[in-house]
PDB file of N, CA and C in Angstrom:
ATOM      1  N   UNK A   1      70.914 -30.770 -13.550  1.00  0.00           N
ATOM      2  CA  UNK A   1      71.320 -29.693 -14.428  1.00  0.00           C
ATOM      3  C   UNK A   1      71.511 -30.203 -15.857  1.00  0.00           C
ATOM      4  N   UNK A   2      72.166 -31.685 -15.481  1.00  0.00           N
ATOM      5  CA  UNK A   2      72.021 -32.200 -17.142  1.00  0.00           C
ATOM      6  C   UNK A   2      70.956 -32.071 -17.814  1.00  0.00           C
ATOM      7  N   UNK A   3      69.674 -32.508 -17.573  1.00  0.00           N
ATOM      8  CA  UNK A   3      68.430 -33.096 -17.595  1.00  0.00           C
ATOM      9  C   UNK A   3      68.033 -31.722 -18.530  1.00  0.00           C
ATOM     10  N   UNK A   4      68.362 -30.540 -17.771  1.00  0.00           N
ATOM     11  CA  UNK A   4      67.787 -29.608 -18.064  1.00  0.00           C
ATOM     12  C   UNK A   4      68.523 -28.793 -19.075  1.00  0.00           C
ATOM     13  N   UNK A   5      69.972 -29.270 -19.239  1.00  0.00           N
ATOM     14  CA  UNK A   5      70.275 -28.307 -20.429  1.00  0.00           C
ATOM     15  C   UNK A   5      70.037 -29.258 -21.838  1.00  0.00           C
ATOM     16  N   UNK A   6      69.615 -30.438 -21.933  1.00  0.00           N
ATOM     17  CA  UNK A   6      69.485 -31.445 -22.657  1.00  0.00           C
ATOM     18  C   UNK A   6      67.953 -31.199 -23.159  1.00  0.00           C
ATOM     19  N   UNK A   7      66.732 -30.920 -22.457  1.00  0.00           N
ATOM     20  CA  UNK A   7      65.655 -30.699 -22.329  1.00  0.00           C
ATOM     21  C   UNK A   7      65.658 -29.223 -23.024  1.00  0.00           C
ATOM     22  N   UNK A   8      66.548 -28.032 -22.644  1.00  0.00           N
ATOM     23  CA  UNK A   8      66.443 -26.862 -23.392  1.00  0.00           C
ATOM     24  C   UNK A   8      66.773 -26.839 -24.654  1.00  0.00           C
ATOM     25  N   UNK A   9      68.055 -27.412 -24.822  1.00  0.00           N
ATOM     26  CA  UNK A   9      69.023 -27.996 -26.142  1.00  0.00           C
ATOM     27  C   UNK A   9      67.750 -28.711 -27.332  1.00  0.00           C
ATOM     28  N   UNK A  10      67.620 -29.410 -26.746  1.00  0.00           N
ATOM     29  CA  UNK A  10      66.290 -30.282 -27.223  1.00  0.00           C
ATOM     30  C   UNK A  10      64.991 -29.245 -28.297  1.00  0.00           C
ATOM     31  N   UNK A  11      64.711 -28.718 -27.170  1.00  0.00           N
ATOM     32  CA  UNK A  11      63.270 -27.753 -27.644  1.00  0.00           C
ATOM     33  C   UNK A  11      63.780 -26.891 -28.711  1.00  0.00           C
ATOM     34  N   UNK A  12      65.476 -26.505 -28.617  1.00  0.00           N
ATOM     35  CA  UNK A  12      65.811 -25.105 -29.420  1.00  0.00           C
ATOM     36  C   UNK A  12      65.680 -25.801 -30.702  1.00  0.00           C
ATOM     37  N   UNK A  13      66.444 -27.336 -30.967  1.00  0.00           N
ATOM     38  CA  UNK A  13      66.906 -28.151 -31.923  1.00  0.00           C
ATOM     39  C   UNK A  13      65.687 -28.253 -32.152  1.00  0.00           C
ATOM     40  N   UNK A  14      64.601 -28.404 -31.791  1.00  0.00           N
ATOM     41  CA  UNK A  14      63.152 -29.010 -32.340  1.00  0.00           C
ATOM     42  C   UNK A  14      62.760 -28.712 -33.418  1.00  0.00           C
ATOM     43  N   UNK A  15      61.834 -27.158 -32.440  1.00  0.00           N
ATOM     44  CA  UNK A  15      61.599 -25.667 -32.936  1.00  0.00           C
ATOM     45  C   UNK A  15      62.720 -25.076 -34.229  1.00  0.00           C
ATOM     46  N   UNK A  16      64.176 -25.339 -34.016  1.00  0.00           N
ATOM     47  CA  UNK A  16      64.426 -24.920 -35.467  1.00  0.00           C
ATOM     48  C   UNK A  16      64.622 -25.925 -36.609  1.00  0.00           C
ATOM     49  N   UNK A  17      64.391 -26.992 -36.053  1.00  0.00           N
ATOM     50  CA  UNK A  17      64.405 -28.164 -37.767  1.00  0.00           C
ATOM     51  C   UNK A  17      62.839 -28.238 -37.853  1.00  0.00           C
ATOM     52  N   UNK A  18      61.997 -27.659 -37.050  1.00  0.00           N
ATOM     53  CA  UNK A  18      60.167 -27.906 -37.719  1.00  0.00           C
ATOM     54  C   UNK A  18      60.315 -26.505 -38.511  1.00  0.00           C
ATOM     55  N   UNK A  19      61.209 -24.873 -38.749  1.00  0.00           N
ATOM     56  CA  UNK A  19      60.472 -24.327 -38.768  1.00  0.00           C
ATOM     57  C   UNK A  19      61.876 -24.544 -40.539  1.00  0.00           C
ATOM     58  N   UNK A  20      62.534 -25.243 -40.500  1.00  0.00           N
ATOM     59  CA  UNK A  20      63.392 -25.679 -41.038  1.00  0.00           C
ATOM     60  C   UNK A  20      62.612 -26.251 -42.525  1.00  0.00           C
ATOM     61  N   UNK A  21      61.875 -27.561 -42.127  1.00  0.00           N
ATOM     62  CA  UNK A  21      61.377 -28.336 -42.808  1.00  0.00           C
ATOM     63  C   UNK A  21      59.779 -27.088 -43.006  1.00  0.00           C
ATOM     64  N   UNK A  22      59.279 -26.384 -42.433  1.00  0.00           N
ATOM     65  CA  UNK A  22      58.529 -25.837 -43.244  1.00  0.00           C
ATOM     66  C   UNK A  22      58.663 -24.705 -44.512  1.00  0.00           C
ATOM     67  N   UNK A  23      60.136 -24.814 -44.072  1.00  0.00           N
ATOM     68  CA  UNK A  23      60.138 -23.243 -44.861  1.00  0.00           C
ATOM     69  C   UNK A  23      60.498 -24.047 -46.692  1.00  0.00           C
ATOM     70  N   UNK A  24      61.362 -25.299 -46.108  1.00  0.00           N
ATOM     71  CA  UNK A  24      61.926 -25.620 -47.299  1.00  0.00           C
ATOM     72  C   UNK A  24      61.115 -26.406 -47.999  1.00  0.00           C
ATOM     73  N   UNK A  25      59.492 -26.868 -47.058  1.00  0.00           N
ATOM     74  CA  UNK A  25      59.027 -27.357 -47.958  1.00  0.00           C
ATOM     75  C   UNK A  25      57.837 -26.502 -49.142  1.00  0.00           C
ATOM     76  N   UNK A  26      58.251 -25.274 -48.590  1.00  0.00           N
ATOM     77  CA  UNK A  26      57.234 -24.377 -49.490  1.00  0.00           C
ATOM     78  C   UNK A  26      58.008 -23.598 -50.207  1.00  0.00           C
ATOM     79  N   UNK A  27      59.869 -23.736 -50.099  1.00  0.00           N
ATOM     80  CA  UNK A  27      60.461 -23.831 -51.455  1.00  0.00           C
ATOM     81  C   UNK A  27      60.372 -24.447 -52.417  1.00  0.00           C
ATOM     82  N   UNK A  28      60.343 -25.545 -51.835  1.00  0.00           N
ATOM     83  CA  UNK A  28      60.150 -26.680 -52.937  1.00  0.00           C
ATOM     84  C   UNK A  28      59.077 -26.717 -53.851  1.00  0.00           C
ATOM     85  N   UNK A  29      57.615 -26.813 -53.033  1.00  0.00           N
ATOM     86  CA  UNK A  29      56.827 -26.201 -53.974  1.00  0.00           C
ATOM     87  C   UNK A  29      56.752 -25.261 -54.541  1.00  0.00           C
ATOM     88  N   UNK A  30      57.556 -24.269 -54.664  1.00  0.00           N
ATOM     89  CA  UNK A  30      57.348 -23.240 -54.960  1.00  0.00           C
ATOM     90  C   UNK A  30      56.379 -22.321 -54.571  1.00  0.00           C
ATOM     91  N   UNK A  31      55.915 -22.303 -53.408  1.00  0.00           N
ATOM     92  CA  UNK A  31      55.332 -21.342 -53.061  1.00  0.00           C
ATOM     93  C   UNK A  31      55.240 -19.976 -52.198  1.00  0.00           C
ATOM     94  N   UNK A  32      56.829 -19.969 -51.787  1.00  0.00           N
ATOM     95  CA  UNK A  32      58.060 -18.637 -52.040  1.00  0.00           C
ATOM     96  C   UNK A  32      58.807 -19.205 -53.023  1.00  0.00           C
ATOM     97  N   UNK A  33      59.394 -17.943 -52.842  1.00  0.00           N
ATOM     98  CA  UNK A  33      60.660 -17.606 -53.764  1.00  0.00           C
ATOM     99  C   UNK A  33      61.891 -18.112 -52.429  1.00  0.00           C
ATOM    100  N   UNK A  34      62.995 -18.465 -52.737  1.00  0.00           N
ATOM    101  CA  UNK A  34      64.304 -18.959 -52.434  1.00  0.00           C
ATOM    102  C   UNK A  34      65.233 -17.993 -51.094  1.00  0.00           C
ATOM    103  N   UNK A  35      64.908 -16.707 -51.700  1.00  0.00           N
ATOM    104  CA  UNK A  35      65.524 -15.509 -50.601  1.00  0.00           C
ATOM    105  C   UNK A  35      64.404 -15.436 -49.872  1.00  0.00           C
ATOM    106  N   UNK A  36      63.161 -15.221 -50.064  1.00  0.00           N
ATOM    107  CA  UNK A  36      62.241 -14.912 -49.392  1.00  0.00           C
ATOM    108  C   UNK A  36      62.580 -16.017 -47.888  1.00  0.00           C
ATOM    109  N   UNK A  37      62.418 -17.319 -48.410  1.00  0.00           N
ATOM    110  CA  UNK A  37      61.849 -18.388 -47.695  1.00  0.00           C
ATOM    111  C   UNK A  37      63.580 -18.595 -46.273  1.00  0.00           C
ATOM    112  N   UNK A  38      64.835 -18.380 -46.894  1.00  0.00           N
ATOM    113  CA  UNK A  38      65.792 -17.794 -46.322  1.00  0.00           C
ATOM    114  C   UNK A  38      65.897 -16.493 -45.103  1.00  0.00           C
ATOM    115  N   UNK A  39      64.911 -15.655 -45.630  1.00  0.00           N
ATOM    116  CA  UNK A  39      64.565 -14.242 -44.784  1.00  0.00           C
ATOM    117  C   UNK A  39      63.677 -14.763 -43.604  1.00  0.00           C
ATOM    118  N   UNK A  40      62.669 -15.583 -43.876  1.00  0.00           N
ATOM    119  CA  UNK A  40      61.659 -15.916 -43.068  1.00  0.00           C
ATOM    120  C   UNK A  40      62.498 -16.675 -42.088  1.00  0.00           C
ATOM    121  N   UNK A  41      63.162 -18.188 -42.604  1.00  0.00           N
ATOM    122  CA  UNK A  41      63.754 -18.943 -41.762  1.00  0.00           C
ATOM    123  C   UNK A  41      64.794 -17.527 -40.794  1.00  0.00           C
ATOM    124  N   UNK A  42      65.730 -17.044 -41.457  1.00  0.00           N
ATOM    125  CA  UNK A  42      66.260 -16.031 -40.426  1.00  0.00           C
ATOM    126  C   UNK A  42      65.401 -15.384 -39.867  1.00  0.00           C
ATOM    127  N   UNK A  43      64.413 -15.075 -39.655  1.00  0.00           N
ATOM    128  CA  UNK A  43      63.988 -14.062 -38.636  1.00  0.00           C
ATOM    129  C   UNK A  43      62.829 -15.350 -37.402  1.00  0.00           C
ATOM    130  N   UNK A  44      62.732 -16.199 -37.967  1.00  0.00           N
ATOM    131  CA  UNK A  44      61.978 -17.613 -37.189  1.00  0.00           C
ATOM    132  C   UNK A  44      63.411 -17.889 -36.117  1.00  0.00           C
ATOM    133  N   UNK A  45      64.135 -18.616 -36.588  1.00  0.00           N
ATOM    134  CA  UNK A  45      65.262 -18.515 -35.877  1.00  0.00           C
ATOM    135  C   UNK A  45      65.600 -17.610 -34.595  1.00  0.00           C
ATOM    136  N   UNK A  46      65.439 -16.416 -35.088  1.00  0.00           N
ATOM    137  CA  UNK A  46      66.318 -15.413 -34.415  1.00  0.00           C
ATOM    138  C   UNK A  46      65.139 -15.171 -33.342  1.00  0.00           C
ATOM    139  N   UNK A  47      63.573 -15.222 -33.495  1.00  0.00           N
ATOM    140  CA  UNK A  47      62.622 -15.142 -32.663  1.00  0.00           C
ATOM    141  C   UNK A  47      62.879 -16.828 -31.808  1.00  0.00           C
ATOM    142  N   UNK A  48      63.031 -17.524 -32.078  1.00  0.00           N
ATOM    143  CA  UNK A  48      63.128 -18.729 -31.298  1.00  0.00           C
ATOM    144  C   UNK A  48      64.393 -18.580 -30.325  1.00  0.00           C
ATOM    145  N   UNK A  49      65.638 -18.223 -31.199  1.00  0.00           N
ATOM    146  CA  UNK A  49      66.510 -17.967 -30.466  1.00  0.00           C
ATOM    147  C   UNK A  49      66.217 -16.820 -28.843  1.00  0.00           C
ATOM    148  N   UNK A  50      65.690 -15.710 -29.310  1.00  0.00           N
ATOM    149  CA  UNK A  50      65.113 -15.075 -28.141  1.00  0.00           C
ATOM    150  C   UNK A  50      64.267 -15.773 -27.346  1.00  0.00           C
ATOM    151  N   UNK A  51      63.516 -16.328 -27.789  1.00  0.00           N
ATOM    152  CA  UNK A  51      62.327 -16.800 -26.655  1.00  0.00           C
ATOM    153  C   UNK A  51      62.675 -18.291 -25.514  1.00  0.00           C
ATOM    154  N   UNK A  52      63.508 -18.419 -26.729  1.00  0.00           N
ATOM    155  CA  UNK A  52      64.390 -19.627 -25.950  1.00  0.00           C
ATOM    156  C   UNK A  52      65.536 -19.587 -24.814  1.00  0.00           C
ATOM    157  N   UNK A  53      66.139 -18.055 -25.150  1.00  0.00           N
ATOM    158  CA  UNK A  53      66.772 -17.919 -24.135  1.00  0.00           C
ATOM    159  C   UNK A  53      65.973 -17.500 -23.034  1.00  0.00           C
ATOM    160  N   UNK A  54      64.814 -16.671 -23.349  1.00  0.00           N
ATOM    161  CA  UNK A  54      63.755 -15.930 -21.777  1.00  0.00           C
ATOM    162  C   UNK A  54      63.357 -17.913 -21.031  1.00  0.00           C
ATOM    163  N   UNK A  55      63.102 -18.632 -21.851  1.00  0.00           N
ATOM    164  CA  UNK A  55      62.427 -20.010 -21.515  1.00  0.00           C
ATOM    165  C   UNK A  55      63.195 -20.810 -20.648  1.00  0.00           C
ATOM    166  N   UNK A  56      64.704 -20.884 -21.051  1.00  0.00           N
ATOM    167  CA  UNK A  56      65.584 -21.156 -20.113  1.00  0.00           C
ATOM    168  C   UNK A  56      65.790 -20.694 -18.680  1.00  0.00           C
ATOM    169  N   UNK A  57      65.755 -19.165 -19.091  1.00  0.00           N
ATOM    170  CA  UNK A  57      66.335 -18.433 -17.857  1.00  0.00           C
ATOM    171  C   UNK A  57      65.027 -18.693 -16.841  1.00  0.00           C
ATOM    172  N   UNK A  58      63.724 -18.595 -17.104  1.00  0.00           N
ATOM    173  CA  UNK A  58      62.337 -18.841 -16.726  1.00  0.00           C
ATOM    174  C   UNK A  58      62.756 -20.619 -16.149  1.00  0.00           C
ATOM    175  N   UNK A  59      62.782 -21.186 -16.874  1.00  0.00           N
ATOM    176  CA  UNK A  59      63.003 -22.580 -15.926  1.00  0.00           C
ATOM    177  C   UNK A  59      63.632 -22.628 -15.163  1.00  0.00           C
ATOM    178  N   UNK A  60      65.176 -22.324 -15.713  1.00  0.00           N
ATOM    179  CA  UNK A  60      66.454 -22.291 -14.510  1.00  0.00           C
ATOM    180  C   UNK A  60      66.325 -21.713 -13.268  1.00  0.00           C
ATOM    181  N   UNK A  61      65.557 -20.607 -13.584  1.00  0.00           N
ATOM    182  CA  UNK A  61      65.221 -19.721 -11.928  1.00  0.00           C
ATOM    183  C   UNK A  61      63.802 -20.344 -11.337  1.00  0.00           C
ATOM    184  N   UNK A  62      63.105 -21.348 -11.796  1.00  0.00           N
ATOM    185  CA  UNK A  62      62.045 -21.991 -11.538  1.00  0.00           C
ATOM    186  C   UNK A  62      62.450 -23.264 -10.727  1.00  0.00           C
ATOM    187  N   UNK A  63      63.900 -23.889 -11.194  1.00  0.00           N
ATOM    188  CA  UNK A  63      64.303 -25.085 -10.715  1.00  0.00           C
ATOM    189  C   UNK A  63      64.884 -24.694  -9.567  1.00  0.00           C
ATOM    190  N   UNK A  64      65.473 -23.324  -9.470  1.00  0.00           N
ATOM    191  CA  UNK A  64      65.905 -22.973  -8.218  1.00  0.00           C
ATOM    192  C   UNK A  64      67.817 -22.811  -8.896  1.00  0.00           C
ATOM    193  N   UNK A  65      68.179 -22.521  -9.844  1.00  0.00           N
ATOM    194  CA  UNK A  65      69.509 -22.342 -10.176  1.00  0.00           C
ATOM    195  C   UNK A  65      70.247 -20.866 -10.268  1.00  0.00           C
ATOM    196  N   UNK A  66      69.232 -19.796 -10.156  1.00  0.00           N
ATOM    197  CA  UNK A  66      69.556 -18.351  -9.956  1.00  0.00           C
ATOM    198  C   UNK A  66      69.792 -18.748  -8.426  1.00  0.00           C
ATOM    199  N   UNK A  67      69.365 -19.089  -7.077  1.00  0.00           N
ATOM    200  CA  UNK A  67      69.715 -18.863  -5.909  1.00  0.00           C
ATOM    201  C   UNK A  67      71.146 -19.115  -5.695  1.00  0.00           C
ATOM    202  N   UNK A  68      72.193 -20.042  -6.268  1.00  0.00           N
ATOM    203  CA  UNK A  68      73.583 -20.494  -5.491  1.00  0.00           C
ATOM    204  C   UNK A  68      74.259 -19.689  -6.669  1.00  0.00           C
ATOM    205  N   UNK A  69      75.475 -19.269  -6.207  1.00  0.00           N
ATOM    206  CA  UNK A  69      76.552 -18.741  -7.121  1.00  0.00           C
ATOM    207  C   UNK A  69      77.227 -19.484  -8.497  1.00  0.00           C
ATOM    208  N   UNK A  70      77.789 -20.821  -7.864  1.00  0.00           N
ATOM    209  CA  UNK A  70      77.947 -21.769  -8.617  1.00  0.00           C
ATOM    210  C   UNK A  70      77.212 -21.713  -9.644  1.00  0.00           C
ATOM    211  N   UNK A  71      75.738 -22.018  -9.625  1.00  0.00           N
ATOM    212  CA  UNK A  71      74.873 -22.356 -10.571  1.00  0.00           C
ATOM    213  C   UNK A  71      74.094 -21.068 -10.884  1.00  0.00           C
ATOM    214  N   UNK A  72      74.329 -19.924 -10.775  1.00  0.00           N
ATOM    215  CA  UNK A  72      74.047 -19.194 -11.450  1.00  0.00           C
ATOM    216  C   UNK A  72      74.837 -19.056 -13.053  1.00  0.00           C
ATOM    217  N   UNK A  73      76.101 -19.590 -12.697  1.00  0.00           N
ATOM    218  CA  UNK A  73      77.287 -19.747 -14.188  1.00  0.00           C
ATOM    219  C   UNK A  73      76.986 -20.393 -14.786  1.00  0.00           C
ATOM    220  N   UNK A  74      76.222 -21.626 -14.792  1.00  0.00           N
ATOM    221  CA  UNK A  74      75.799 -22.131 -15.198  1.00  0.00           C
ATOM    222  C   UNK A  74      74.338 -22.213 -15.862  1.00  0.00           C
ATOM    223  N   UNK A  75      73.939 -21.108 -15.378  1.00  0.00           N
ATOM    224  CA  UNK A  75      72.216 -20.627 -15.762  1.00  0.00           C
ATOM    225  C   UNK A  75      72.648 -19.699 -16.831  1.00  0.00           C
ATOM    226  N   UNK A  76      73.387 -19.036 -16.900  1.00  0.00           N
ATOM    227  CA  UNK A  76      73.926 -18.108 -17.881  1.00  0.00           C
ATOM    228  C   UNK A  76      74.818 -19.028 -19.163  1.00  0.00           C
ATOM    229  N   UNK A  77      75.238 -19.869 -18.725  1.00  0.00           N
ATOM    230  CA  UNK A  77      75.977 -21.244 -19.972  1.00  0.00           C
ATOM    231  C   UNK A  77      74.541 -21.459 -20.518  1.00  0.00           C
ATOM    232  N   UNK A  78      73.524 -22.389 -19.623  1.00  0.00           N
ATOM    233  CA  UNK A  78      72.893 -22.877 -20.610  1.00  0.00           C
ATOM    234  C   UNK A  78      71.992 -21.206 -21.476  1.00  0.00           C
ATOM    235  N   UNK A  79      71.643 -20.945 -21.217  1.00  0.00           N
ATOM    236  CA  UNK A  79      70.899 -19.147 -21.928  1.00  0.00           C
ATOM    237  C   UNK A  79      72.263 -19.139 -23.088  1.00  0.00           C
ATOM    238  N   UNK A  80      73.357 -19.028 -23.243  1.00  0.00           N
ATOM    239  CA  UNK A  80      74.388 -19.137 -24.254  1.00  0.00           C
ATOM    240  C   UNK A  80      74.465 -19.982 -24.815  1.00  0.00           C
ATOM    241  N   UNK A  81      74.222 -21.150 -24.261  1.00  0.00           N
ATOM    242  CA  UNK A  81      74.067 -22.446 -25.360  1.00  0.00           C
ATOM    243  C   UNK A  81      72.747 -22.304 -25.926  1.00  0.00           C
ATOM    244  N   UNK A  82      72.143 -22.484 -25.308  1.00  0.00           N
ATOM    245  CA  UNK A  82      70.291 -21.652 -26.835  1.00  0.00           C
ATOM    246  C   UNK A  82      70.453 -21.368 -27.871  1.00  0.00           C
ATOM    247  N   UNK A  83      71.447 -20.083 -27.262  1.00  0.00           N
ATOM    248  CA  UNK A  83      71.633 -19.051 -28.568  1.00  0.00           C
ATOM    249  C   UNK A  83      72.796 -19.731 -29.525  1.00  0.00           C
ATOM    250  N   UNK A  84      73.663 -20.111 -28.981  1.00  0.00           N
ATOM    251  CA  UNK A  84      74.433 -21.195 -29.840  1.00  0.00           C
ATOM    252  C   UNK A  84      73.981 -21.827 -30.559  1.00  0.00           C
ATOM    253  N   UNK A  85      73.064 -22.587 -30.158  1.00  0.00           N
ATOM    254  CA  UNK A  85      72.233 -24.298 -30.606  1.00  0.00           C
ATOM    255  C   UNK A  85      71.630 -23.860 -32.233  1.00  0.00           C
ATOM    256  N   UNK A  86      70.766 -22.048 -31.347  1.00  0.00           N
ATOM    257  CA  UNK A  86      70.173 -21.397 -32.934  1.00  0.00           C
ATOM    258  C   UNK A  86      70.456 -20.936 -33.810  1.00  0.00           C
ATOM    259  N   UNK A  87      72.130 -20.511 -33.455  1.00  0.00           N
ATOM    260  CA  UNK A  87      72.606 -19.917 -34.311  1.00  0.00           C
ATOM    261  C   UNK A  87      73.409 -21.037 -35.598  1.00  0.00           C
ATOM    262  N   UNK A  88      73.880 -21.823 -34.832  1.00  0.00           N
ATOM    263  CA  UNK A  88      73.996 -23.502 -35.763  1.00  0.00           C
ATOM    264  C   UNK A  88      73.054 -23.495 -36.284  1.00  0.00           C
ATOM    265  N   UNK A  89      71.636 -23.881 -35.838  1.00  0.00           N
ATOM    266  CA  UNK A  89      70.776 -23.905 -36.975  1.00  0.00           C
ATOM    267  C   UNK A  89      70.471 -23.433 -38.013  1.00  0.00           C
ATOM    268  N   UNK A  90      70.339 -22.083 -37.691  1.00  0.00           N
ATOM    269  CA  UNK A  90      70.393 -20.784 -38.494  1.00  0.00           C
ATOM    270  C   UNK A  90      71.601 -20.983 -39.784  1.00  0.00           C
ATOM    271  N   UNK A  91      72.947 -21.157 -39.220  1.00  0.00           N
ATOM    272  CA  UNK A  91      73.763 -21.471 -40.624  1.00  0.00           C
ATOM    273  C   UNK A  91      73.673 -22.817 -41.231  1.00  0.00           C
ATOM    274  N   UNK A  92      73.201 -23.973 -40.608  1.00  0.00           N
ATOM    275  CA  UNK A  92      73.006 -25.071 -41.510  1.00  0.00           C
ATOM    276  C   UNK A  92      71.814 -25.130 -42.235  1.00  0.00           C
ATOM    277  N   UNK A  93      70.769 -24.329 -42.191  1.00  0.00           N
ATOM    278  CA  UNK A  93      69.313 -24.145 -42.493  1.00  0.00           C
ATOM    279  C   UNK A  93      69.880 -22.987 -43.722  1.00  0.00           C
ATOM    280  N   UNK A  94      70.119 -22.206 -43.834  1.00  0.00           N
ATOM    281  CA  UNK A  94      71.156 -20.685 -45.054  1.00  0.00           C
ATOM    282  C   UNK A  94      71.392 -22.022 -45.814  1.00  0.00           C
ATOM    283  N   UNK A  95      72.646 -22.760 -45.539  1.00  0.00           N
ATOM    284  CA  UNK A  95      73.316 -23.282 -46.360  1.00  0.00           C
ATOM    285  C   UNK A  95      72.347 -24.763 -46.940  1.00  0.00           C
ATOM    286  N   UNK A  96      71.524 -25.049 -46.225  1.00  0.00           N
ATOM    287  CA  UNK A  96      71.224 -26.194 -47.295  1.00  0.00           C
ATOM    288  C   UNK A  96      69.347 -25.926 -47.840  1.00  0.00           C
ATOM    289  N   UNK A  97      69.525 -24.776 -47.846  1.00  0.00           N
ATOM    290  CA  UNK A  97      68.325 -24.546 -48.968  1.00  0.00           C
ATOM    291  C   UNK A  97      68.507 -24.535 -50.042  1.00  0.00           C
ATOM    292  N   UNK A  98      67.660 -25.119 -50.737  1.00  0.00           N
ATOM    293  CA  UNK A  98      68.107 -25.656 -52.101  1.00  0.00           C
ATOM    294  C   UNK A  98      66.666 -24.783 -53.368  1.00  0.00           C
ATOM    295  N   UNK A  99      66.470 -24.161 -54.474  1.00  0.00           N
ATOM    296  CA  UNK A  99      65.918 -23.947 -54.645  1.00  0.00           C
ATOM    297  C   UNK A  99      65.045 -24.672 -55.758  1.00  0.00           C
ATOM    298  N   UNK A 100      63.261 -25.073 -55.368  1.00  0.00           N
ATOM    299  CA  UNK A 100      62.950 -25.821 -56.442  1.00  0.00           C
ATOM    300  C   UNK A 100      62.807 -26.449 -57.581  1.00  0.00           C
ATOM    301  N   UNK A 101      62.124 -27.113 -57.954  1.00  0.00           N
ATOM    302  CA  UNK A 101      62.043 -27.580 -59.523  1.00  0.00           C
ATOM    303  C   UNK A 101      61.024 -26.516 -59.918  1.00  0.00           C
ATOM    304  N   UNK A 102      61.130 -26.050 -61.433  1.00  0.00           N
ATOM    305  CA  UNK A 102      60.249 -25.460 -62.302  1.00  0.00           C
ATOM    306  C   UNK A 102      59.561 -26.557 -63.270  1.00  0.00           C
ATOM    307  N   UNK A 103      60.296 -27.833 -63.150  1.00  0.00           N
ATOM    308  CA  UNK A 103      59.470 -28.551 -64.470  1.00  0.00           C
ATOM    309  C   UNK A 103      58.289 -29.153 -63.719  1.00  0.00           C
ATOM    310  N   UNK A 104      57.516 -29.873 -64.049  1.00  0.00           N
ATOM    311  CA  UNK A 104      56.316 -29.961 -63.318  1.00  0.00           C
ATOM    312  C   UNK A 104      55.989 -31.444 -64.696  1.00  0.00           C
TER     313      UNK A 104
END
């Protein structure tokens, strides 16, 4: 169960510092604008965040953790930790966008 909330944890953290480092690097160049590139990262996020929780719940009931009671509480923790993991991202990704240079 470790293996696997470490492995989900993992993919959410991935997926939101790649989509992280793309957004900010086409702030930087300037090739959005600052809110724009903010809007995008929020709605990347919030689609990862969803798909990440269906991906979990899809493994967890694949590994066999929907069948016992016990570990059904635990199939539902990790699906909440996802959304946790993204939603951290989501506010440390807001807060450290920085907006480019104009001098060139």
């Amino acid at each position: 169960m470790i293996l696997y909330l470490l492995v989900i944890t993992a993919l959410t953290l991935g997926l939101c510092g790649l989509m992280f480092r793309v957004f900010d690097h086409k702030i930087k160049r300037l090739a959005i604008k600052l809110d724009d590139g903010r809007g995008y990262y929020l709605v990347s996020v919030l689609l990862i965040a969803f798909l990440g929780a269906i991906a979990s719940y899809y493994l967890g009931s694949w590994l066999g953790y929907d069948q016992h009671p016990e570990q059904q509480g635990r199939l539902v923790a990790a699906i909440l930790l996802n959304a946790v993991i993204a939603l951290l991202a989501l506010t440390y990704g807001l807060i450290r966008f920085k907006e480019g240079e104009r001098y060139r």
